[in-house]
C-alpha atoms as a PDB file:
ATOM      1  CA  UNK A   1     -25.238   1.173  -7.979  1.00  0.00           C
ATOM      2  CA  UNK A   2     -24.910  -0.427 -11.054  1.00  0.00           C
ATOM      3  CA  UNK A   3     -22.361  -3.624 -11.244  1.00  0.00           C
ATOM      4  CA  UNK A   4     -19.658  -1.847 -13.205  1.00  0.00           C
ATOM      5  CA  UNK A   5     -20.140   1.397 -11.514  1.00  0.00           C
ATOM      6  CA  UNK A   6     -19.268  -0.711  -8.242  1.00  0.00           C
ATOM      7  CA  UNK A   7     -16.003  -2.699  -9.594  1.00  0.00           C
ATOM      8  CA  UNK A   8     -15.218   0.761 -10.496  1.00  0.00           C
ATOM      9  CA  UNK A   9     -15.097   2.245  -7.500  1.00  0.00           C
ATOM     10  CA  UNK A  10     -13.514  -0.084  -5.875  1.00  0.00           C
ATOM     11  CA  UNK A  11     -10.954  -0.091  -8.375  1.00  0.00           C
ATOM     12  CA  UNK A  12     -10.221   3.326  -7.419  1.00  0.00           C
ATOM     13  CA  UNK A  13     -10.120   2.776  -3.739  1.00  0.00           C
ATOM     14  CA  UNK A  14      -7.986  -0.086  -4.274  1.00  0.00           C
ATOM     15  CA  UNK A  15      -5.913   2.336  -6.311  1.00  0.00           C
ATOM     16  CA  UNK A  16      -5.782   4.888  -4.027  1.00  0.00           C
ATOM     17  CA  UNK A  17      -4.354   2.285  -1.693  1.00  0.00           C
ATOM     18  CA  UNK A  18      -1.419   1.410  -3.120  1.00  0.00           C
ATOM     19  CA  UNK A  19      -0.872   5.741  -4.665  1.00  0.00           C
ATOM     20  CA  UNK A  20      -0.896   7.416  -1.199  1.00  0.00           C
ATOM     21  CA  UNK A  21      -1.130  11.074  -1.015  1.00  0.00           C
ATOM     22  CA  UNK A  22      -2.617  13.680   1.185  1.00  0.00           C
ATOM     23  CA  UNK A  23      -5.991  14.852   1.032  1.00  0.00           C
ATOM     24  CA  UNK A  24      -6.573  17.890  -1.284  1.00  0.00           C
ATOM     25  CA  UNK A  25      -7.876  20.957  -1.273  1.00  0.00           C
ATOM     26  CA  UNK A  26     -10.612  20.990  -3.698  1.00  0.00           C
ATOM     27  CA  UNK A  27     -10.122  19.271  -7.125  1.00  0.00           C
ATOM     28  CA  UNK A  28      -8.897  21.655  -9.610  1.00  0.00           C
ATOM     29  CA  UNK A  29     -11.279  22.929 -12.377  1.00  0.00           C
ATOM     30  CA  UNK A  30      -8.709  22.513 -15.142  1.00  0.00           C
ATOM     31  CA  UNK A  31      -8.810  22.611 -18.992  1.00  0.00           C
ATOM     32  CA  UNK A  32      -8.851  19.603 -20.392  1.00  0.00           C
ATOM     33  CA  UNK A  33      -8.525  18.306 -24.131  1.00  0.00           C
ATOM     34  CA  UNK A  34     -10.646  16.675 -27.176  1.00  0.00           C
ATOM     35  CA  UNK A  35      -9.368  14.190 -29.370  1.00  0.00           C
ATOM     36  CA  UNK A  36      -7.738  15.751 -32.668  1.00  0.00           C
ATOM     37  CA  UNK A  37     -10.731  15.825 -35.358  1.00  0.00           C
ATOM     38  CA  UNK A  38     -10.221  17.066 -39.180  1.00  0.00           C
ATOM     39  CA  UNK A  39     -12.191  19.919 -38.942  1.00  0.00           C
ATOM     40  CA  UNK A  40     -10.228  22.251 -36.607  1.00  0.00           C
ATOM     41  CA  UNK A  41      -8.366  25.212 -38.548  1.00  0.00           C
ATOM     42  CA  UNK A  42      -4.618  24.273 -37.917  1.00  0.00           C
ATOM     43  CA  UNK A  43      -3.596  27.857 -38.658  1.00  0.00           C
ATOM     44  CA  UNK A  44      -5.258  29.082 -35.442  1.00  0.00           C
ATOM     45  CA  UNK A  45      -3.237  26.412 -33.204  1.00  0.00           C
ATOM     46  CA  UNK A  46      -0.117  26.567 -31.596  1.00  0.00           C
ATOM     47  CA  UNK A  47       1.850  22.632 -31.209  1.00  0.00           C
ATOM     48  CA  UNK A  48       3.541  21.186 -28.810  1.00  0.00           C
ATOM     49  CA  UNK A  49       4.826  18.035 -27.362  1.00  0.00           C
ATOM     50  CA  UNK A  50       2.563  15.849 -25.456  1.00  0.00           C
ATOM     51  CA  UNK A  51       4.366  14.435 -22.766  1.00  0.00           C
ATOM     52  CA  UNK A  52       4.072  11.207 -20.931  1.00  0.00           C
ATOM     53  CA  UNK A  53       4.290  12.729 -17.221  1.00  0.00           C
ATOM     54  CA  UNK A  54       1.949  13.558 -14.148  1.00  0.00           C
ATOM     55  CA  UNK A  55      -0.126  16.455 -14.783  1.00  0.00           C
ATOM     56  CA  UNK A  56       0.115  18.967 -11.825  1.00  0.00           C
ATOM     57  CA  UNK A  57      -1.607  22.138 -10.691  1.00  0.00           C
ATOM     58  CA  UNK A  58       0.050  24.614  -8.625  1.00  0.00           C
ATOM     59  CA  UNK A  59      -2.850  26.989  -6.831  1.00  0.00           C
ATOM     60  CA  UNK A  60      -0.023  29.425  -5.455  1.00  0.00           C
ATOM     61  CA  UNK A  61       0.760  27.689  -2.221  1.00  0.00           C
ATOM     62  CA  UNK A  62       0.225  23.964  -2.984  1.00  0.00           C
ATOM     63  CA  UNK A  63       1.273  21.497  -5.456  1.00  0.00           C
ATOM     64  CA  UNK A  64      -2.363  19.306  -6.775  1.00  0.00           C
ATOM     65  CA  UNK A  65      -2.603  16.360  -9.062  1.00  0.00           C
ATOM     66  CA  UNK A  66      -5.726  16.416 -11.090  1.00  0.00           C
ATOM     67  CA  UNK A  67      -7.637  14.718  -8.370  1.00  0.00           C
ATOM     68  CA  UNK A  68      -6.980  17.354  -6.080  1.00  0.00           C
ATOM     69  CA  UNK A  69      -4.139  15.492  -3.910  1.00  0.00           C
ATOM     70  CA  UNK A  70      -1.647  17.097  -2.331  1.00  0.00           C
ATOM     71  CA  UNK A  71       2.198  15.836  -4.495  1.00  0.00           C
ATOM     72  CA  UNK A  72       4.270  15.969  -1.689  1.00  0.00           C
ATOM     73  CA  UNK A  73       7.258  17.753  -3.370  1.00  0.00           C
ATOM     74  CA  UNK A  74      10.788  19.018  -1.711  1.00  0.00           C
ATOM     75  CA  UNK A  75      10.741  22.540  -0.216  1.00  0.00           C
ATOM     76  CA  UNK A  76      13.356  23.840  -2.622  1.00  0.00           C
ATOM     77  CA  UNK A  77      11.450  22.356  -5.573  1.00  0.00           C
ATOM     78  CA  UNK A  78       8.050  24.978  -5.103  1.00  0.00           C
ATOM     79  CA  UNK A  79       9.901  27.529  -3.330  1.00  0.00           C
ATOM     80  CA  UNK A  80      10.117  29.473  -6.377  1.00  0.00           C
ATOM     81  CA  UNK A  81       7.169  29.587  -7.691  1.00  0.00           C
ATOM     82  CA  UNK A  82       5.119  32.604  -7.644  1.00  0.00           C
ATOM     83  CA  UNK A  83       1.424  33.485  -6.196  1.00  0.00           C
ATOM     84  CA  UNK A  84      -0.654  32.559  -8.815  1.00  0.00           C
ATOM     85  CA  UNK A  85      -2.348  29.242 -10.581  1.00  0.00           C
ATOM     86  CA  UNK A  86      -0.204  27.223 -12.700  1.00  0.00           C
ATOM     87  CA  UNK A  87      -1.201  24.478 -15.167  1.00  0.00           C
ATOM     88  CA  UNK A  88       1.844  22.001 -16.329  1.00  0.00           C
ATOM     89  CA  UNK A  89       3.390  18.342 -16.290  1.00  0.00           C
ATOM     90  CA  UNK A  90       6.088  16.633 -13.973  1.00  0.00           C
ATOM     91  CA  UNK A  91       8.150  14.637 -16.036  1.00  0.00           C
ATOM     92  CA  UNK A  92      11.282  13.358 -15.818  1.00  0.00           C
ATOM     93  CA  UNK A  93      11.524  12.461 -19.825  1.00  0.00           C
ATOM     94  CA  UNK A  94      10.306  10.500 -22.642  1.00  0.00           C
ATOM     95  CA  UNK A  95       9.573   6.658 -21.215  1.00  0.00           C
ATOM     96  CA  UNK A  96      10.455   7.408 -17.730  1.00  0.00           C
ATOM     97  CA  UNK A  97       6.650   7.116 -16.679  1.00  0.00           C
ATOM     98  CA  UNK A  98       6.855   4.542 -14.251  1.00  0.00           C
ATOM     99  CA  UNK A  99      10.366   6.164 -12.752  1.00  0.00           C
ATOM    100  CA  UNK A 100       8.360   9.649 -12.169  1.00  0.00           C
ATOM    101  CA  UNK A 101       5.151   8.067 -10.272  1.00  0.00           C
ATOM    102  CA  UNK A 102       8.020   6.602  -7.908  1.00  0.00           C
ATOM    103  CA  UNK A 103       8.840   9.814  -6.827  1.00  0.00           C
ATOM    104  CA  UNK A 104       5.747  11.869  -7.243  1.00  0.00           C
ATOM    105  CA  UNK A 105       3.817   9.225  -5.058  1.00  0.00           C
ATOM    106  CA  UNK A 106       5.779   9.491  -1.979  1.00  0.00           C
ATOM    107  CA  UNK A 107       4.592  10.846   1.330  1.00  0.00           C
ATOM    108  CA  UNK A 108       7.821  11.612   2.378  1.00  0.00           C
ATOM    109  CA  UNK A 109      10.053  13.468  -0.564  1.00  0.00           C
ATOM    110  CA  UNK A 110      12.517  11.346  -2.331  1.00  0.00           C
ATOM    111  CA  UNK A 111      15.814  14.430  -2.521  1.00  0.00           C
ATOM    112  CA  UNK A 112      17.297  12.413  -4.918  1.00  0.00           C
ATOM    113  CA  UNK A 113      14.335  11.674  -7.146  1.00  0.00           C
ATOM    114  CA  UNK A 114      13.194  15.186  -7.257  1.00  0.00           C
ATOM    115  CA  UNK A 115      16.155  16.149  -8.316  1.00  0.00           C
ATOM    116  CA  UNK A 116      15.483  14.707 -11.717  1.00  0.00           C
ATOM    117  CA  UNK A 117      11.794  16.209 -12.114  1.00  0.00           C
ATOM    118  CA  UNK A 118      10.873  19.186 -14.175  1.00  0.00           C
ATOM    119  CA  UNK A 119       7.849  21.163 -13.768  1.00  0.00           C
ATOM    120  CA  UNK A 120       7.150  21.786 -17.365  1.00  0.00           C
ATOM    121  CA  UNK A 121       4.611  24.658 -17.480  1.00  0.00           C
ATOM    122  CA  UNK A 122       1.611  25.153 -20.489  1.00  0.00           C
ATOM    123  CA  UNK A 123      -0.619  27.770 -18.865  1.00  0.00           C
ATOM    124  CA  UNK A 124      -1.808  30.156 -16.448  1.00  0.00           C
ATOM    125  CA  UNK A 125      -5.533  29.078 -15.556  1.00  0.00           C
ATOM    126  CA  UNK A 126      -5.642  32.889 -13.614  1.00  0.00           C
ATOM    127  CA  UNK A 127      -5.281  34.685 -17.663  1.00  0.00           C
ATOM    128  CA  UNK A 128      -7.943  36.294 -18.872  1.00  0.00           C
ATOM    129  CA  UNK A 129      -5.777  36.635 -22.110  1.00  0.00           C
ATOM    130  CA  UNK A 130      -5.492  34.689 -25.127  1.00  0.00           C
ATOM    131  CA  UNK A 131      -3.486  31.949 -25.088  1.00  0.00           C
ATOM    132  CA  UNK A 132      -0.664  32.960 -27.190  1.00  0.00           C
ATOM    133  CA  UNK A 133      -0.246  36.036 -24.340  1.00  0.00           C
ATOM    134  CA  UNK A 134      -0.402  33.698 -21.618  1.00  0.00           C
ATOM    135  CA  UNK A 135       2.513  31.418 -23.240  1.00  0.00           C
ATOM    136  CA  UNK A 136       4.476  34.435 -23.569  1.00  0.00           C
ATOM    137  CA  UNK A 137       3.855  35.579 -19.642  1.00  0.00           C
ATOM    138  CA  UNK A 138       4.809  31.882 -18.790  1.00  0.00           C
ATOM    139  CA  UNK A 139       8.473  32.641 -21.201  1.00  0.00           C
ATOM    140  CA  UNK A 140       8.844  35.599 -19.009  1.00  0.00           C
ATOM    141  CA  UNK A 141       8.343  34.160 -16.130  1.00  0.00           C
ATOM    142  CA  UNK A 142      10.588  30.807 -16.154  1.00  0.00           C
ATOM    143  CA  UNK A 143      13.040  33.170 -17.150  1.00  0.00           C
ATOM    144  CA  UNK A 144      12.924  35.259 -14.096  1.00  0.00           C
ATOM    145  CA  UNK A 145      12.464  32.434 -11.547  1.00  0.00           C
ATOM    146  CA  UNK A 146      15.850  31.341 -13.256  1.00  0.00           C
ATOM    147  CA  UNK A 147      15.317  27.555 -11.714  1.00  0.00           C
ATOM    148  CA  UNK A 148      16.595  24.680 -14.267  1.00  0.00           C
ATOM    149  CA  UNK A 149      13.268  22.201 -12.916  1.00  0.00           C
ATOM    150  CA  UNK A 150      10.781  25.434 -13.941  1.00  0.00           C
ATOM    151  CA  UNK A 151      10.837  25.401 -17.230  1.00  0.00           C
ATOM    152  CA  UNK A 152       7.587  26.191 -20.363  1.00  0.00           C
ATOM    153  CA  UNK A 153       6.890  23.343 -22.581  1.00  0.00           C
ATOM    154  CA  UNK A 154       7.530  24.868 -26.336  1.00  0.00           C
ATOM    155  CA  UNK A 155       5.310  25.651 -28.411  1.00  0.00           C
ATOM    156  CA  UNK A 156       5.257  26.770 -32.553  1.00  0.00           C
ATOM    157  CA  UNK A 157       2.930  27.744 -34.718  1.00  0.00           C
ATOM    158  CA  UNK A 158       1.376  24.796 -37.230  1.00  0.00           C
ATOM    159  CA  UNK A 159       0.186  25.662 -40.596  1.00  0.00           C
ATOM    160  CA  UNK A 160      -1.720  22.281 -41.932  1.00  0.00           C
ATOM    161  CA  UNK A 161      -2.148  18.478 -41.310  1.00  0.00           C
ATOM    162  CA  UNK A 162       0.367  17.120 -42.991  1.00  0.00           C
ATOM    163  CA  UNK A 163       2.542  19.159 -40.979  1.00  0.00           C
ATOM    164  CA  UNK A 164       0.496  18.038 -38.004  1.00  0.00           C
ATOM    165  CA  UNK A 165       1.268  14.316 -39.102  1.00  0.00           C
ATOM    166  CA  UNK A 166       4.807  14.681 -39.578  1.00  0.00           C
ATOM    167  CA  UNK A 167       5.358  15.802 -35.987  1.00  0.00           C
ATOM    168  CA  UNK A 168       3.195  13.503 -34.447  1.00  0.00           C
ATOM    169  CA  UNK A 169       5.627  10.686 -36.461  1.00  0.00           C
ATOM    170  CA  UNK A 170       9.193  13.029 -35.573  1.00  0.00           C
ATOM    171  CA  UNK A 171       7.940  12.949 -31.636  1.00  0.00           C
ATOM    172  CA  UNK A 172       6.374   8.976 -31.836  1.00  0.00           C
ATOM    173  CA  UNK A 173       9.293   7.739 -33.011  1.00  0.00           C
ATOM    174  CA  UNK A 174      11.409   9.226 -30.712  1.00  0.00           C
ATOM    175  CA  UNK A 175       9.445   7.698 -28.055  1.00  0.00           C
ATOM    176  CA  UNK A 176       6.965  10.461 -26.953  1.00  0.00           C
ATOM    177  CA  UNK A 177       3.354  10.953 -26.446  1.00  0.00           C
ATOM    178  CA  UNK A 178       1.895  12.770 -28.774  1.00  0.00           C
ATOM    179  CA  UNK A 179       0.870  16.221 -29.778  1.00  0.00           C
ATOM    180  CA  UNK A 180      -1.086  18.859 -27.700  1.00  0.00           C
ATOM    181  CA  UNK A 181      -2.683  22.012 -29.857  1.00  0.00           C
ATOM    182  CA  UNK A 182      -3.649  25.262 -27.882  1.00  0.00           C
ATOM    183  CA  UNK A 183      -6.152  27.486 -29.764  1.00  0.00           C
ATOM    184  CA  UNK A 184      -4.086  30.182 -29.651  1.00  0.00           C
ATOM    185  CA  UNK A 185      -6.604  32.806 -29.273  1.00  0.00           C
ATOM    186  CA  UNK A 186      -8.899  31.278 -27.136  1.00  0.00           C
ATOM    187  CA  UNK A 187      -9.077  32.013 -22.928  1.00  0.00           C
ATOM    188  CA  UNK A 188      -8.624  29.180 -20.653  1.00  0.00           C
ATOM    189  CA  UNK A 189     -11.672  27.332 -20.431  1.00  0.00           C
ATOM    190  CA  UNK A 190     -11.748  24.582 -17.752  1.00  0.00           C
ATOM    191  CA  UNK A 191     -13.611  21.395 -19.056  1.00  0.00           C
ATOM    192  CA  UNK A 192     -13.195  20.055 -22.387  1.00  0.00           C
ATOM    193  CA  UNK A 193     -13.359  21.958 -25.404  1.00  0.00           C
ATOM    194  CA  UNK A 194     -11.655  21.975 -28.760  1.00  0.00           C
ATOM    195  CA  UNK A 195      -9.418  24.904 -26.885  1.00  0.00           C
ATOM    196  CA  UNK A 196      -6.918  21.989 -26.229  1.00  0.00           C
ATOM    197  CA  UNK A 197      -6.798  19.058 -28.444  1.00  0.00           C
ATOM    198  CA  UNK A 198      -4.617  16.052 -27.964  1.00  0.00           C
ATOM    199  CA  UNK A 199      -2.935  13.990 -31.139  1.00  0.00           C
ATOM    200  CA  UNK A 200      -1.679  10.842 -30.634  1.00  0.00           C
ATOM    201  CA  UNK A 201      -1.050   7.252 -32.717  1.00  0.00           C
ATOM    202  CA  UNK A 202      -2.947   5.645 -30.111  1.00  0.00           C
ATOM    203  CA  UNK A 203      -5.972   5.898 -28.434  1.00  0.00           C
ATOM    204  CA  UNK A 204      -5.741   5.173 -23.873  1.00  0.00           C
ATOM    205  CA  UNK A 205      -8.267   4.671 -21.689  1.00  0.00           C
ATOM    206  CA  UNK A 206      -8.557   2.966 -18.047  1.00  0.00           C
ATOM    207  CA  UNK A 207     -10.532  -0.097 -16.484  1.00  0.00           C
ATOM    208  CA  UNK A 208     -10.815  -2.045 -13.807  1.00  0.00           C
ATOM    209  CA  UNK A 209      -8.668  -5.492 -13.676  1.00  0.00           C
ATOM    210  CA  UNK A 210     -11.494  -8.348 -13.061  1.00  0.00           C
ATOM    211  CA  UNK A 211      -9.249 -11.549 -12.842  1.00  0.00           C
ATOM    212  CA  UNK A 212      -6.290 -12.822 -13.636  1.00  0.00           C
ATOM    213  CA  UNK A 213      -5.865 -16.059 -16.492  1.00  0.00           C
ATOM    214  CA  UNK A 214      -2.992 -18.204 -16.571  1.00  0.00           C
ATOM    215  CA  UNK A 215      -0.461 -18.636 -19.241  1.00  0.00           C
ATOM    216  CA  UNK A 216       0.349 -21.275 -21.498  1.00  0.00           C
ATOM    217  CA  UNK A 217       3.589 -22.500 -23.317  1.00  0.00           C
ATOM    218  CA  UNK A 218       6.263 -19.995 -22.486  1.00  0.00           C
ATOM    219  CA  UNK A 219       4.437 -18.712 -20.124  1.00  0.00           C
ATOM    220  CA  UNK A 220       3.116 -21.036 -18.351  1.00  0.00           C
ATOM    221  CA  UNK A 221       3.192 -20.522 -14.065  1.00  0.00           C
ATOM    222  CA  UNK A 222       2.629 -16.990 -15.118  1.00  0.00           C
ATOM    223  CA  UNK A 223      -0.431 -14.455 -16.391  1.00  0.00           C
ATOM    224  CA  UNK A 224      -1.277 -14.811 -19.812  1.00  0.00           C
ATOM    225  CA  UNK A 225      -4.124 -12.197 -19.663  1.00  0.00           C
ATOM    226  CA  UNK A 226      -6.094 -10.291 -17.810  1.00  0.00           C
ATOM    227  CA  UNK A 227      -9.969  -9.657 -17.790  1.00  0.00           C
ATOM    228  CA  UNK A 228     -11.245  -6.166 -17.189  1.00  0.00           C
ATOM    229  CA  UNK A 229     -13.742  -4.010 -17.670  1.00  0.00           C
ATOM    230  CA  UNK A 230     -14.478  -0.088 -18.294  1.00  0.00           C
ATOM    231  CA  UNK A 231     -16.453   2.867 -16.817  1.00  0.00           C
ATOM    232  CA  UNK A 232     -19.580   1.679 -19.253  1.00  0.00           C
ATOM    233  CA  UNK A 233     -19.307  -1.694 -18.613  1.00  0.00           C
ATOM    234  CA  UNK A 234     -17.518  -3.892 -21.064  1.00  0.00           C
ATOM    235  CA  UNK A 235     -15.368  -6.243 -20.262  1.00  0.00           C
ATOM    236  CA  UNK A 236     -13.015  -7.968 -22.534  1.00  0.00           C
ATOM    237  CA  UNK A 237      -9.167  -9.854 -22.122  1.00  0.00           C
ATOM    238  CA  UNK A 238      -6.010  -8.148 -22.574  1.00  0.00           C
ATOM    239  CA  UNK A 239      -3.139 -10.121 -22.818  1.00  0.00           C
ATOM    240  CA  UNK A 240      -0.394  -8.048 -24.815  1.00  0.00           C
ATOM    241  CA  UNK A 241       2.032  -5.386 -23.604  1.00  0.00           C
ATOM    242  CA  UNK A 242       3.242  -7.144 -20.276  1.00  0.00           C
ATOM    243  CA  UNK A 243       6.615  -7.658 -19.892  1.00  0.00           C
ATOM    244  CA  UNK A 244       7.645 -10.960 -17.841  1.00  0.00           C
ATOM    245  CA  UNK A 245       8.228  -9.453 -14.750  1.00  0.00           C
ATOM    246  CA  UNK A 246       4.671  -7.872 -15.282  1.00  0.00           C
ATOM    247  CA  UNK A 247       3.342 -11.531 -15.971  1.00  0.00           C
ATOM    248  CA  UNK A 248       5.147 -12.769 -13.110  1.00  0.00           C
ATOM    249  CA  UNK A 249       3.825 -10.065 -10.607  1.00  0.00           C
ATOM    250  CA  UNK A 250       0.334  -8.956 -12.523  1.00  0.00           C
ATOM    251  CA  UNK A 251      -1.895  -6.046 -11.826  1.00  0.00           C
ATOM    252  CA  UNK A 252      -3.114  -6.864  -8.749  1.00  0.00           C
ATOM    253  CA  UNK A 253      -7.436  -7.965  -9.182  1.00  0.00           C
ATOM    254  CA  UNK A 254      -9.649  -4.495  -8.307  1.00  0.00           C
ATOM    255  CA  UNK A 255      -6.334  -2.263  -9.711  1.00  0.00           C
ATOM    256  CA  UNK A 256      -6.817   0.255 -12.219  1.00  0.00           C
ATOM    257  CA  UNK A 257      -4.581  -0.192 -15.163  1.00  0.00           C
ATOM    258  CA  UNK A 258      -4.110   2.184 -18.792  1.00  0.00           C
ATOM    259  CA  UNK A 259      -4.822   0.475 -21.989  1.00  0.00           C
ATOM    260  CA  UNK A 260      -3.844   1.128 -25.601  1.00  0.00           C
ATOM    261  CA  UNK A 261      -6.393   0.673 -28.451  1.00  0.00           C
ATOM    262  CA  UNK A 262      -6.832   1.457 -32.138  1.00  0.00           C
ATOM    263  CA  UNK A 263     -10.552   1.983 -32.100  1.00  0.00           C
ATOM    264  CA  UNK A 264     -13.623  -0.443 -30.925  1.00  0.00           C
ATOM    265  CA  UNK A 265     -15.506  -3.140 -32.647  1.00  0.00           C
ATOM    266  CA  UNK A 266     -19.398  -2.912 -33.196  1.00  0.00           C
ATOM    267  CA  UNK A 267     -20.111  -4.872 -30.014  1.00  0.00           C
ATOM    268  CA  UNK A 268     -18.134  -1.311 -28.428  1.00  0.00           C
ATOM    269  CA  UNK A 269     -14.761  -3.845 -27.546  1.00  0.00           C
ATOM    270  CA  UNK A 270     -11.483  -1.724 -28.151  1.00  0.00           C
ATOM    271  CA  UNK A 271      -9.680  -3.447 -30.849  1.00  0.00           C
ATOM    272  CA  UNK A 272      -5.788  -4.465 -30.032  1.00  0.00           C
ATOM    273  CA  UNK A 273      -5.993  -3.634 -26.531  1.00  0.00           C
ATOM    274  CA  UNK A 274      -2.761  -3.962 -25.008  1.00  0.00           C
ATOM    275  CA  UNK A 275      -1.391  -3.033 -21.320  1.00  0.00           C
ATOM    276  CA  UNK A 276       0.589   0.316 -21.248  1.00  0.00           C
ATOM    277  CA  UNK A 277       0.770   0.560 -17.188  1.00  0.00           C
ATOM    278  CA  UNK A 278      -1.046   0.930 -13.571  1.00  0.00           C
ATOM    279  CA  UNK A 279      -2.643   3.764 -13.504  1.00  0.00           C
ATOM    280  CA  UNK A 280      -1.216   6.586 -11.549  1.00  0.00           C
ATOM    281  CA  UNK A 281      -5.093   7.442  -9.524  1.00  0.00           C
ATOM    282  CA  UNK A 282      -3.254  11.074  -8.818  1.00  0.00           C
END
């Protein structure tokens, strides 16, 4: 195994250390999305909001992450739910990240927690029908299951970019995501696949926290940065985006934490990295 492959994984098993959760089923074989790129025709697209939750998978009797673990939610929160795949996002609202992996981590159900999570719905991985049908069949159905937590995300048509751009800048500055497009005639395709494309400011990614440096002037008896390093092997400091208390209790040293970049530099280092958060390992 190759040296970053190996800080990797034990990143993750350091991760899943400190993120308990049940064993899974089998990891869920969900759609996933590309990175917005010019040449997509707009007018085929539906928008949305992307939001800043945990992504979950309901198989009709159990409640996955995108790993495949088991979210331990209350009773009275699935109970509702009907017999058949559903693809959507807990979330408890914009910049309440950290708040919602709180709750969503637990082994045993936090009743007060819950009680501030939606399941926002986008799709029904079961359709064979185009996704414009399927968002209608999810309508219909958050309106029969009549539960204020089951609800569809909203979607509306989008004509052009710089309609696409003044979204992204109406939903960014009101602290979300981003924007998710659906093709709206296109089946669900698990994988990736310009059937579901992600727009965002900002570019995220994950690595592995190497070591720890410490601060100077202001900070000083704190972190001042951290070293990491990525899936393909490049390692590099980041040592924006922490708050004090972050600086004061840091990411702890085999931890997988979420960047922010605005693209890389030739040597392939992501330029402006700063921290966003630990990474959920769902």
């Amino acid at each position: 195994m190759k040296r970053h492959s190996l800080a990797l994984a034990l990143g993750l098993a350091v991760a899943f250390g400190h993120y308990p959760f049940c064993a899974g089923a089998q990891e869920p074989n969900l759609m996933l999305a590309n990175d917005y790129h010019a040449q997509l025709d707009l007018s085929r697209y539906l928008m949305s909001e992307k939001l800043d939750g945990v992504r979950a998978y309901w198989t009709g009797s159990q409640l996955l992450s995108r790993s495949g673990n088991v979210i331990q939610a209350p009773g009275w929160f699935v109970e509702s739910l009907p017999a058949e795949a559903l693809d959507g996002e807990l979330w408890i609202g914009r910049g309440q990240f950290e708040s919602l992996l709180s709750v969503v981590r637990d082994q045993v159900p936090d009743e007060q927690g819950w009680r501030q999570v939606q399941f926002q719905l986008f799709d029904l991985p079961g359709s064979a029908l185009p996704f414009w049908q399927r968002y209608r069949q999810l309508q219909a159905l958050t309106r029969s299951i009549g539960q204020p937590h089951i609800r569809v995300i909203a979607q509306r048509p989008i004509l052009n970019e710089s309609e696409l751009r003044a979204a992204l800048a109406r939903i960014s500055q009101a602290g979300g995501e981003g924007v998710m497009l659906h093709h709206r005639d296109q089946p669900y395709l698990p994988g990736r696949s310009d059937n579901l494309v992600k727009y965002k400011l900002h570019a995220d990614a994950e690595a592995v926290v190497i070591s720890h440096q410490p601060g100077r002037g202001k900070y000083t008896g704190m972190m001042g940065s951290i070293v990491v390093e990525t899936a393909d092997g490049v390692r590099f400091r980041i040592g924006s985006g922490f708050s004090d208390a972050d600086r004061r209790n840091p990411p702890a040293i085999g931890s997988v934490i979420t960047f922010r970049y605005n693209g890389h530099t030739e040597r392939g280092i992501p330029r402006f990295a700063r921290y966003l958060r630990p990474h959920p390992m769902l």
